[in-house]
N, C-alpha and C. Protein backbone atom coordinates (compact mmCIF):
# COMPACT_ATOMS: atom_id res chain seq x y z
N UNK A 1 33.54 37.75 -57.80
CA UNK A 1 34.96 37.95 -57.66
C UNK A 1 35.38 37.58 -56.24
N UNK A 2 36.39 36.91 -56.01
CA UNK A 2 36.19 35.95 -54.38
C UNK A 2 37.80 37.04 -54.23
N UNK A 3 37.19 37.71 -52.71
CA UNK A 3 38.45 37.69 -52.01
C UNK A 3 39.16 36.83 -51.27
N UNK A 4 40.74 37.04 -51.32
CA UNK A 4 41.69 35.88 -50.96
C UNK A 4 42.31 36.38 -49.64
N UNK A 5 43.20 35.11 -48.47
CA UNK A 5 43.56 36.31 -48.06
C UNK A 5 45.36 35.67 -48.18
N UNK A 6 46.04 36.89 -47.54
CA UNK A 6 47.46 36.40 -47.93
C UNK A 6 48.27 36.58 -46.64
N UNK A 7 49.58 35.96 -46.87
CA UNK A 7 50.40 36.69 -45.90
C UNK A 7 51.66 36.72 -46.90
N UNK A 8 52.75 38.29 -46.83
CA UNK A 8 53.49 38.34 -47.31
C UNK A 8 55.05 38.06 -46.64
N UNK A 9 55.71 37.29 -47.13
CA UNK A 9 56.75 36.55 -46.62
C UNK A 9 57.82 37.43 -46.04
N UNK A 10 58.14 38.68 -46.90
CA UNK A 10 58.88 39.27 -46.68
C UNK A 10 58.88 40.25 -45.03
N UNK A 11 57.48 40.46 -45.17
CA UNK A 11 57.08 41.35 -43.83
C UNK A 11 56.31 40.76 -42.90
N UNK A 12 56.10 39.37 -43.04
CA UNK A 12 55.00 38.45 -42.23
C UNK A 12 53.44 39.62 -42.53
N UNK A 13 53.05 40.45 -43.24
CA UNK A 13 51.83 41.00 -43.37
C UNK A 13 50.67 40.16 -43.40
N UNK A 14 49.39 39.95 -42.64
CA UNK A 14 48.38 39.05 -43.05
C UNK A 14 47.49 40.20 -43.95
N UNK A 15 46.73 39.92 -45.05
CA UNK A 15 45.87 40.88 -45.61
C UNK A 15 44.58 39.78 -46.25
N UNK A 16 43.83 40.85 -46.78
CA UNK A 16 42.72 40.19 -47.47
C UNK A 16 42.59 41.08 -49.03
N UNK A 17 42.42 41.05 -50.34
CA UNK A 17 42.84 41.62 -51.33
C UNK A 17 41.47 40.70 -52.19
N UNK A 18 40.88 41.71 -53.30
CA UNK A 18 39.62 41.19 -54.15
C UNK A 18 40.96 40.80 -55.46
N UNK A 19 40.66 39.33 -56.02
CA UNK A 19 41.65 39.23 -56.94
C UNK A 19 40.25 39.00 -58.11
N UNK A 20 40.80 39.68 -59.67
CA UNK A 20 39.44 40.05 -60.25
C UNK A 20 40.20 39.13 -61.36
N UNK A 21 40.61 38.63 -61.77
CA UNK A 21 40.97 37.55 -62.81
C UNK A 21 42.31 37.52 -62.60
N UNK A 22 42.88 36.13 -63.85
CA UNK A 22 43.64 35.65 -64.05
C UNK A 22 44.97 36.41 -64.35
N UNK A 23 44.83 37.38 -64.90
CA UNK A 23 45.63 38.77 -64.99
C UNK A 23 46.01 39.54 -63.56
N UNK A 24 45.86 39.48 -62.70
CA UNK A 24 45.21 40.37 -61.52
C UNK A 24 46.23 40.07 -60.46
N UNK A 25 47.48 40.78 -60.04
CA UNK A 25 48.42 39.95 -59.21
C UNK A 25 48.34 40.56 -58.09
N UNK A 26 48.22 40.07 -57.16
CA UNK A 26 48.42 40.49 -55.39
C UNK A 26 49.72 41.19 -55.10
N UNK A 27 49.45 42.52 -54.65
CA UNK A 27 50.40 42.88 -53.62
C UNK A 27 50.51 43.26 -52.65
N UNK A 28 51.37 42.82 -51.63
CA UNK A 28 51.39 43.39 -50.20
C UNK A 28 51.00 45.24 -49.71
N UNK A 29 50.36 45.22 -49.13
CA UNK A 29 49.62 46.55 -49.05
C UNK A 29 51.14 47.54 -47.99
N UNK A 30 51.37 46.87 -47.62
CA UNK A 30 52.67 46.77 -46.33
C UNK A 30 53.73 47.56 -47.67
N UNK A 31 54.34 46.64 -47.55
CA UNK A 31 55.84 46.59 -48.26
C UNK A 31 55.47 46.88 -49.91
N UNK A 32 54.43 46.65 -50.71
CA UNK A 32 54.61 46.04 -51.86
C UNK A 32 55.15 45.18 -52.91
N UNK A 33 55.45 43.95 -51.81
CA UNK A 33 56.17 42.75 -52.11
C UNK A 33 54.95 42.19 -52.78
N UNK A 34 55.62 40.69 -53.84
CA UNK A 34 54.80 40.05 -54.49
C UNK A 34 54.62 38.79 -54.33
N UNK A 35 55.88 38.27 -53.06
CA UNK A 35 56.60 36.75 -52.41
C UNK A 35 55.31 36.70 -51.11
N UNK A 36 54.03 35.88 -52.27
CA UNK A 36 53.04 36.08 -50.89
C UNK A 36 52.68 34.44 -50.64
N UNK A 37 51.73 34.07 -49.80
CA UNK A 37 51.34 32.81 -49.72
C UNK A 37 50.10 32.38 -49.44
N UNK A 38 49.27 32.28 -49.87
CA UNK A 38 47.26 32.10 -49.91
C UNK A 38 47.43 31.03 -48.23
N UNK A 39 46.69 31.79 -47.49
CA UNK A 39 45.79 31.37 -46.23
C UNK A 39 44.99 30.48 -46.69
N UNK A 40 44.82 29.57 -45.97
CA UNK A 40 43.35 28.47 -46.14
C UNK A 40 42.49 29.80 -45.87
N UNK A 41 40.98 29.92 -46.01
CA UNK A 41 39.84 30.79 -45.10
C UNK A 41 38.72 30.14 -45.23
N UNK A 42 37.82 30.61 -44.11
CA UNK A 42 36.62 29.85 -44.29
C UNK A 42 35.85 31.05 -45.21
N UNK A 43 35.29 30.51 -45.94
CA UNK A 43 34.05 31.37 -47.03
C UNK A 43 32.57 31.43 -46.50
N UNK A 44 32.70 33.01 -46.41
CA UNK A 44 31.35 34.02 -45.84
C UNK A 44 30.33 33.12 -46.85
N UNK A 45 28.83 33.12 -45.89
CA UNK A 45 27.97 32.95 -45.99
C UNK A 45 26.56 34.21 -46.56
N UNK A 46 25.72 34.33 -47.43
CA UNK A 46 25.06 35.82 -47.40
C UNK A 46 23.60 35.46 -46.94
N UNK A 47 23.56 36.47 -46.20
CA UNK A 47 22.04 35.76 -45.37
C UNK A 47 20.89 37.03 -46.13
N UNK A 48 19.86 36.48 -46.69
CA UNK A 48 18.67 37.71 -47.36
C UNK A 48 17.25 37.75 -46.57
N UNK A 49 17.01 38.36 -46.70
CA UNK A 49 15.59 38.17 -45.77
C UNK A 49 15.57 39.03 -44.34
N UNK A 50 14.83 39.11 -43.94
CA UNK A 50 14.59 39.25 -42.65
C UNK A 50 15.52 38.15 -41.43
N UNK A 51 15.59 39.03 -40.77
CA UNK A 51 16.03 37.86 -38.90
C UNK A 51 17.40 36.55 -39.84
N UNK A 52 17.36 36.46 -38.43
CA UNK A 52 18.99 35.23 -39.07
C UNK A 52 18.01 34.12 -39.59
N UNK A 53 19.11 33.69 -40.70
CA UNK A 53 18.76 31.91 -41.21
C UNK A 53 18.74 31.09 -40.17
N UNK A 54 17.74 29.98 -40.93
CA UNK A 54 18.06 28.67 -40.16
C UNK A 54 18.46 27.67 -40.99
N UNK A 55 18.67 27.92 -42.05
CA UNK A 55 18.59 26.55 -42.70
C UNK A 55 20.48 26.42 -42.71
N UNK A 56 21.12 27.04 -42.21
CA UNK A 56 22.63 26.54 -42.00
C UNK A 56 23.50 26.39 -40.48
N UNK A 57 23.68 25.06 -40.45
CA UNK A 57 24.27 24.77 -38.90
C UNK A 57 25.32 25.66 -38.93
N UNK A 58 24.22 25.69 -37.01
CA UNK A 58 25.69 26.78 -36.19
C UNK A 58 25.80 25.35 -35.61
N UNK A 59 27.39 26.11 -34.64
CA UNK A 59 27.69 24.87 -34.24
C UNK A 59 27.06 24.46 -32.71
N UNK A 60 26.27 23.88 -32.75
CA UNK A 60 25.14 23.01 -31.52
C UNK A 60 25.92 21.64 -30.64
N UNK A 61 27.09 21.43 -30.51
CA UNK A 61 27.47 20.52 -29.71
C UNK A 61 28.49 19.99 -30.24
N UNK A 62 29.18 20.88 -31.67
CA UNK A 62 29.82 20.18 -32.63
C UNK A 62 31.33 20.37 -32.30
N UNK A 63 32.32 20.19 -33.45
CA UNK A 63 33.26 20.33 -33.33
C UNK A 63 33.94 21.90 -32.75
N UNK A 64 34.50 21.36 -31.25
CA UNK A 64 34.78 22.59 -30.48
C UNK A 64 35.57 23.58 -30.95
N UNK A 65 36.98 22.70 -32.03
CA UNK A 65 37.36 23.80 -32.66
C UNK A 65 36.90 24.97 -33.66
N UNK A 66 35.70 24.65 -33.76
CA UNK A 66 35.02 25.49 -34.89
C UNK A 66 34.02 26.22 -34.38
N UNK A 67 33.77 27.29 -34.70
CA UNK A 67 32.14 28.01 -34.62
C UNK A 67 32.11 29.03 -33.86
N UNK A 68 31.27 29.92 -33.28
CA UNK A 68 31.13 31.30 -33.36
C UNK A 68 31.61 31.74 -32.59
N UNK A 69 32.81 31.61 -31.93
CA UNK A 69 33.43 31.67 -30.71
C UNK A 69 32.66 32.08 -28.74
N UNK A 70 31.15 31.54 -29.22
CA UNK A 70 30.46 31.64 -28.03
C UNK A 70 30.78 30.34 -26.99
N UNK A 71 30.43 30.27 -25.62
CA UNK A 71 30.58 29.12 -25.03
C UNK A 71 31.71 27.84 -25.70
N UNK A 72 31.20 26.86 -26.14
CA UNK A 72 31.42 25.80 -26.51
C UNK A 72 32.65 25.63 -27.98
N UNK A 73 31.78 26.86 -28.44
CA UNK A 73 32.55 26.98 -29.94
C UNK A 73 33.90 27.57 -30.34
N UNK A 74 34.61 27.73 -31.01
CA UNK A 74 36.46 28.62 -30.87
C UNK A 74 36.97 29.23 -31.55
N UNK A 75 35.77 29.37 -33.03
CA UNK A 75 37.00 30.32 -34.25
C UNK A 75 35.88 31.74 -34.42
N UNK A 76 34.99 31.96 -33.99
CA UNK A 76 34.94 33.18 -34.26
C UNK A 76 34.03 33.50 -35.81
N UNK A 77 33.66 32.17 -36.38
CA UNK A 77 33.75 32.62 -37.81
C UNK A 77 31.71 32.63 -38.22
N UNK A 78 31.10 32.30 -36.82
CA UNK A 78 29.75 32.44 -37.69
C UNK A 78 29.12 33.80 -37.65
N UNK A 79 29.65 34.79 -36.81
CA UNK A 79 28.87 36.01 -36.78
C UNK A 79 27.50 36.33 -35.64
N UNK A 80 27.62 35.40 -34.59
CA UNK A 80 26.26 35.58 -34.15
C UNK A 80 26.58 36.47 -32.88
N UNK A 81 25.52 37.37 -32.38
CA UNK A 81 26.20 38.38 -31.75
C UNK A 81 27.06 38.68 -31.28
């Protein structure tokens, strides 16, 4: 079941909400408005095992706008300490 995330127009609210089927309508947690608008997001990764993965690029010299917001990198989104 993939969470989405939203922002609601009426109150500028940003949220994140589990939508469980096709039946299943989003509402603003804020206001309880229904005038919402789907965020692009980047989609979580699940790591099993022991110690961090390797088999998925962090970002090593790459595009500056992206990656774990250490040194080099700017969004914050890989999780590493």
């Amino acid at each position: 079941m993939p969470i989405y995330e939203y922002r609601c127009e009426p109150c500028d609210h940003h949220f994140e909400t589990l939508i469980r089927g096709n039946g299943d309508t989003a509402h603003c947690p804020k206001c309880g408005g229904i005038d919402l608008v789907k965020q692009f997001s980047v989609p979580a990764a699940a790591q099993s095992g022991h110690g961090r993965g390797s088999s998925l690029p962090v970002c090593e010299g790459g595009d500056p706008s992206f990656g774990c917001g250490q040194g080099h990198c700017g969004s914050g989104m890989c999780g590493l300490d």
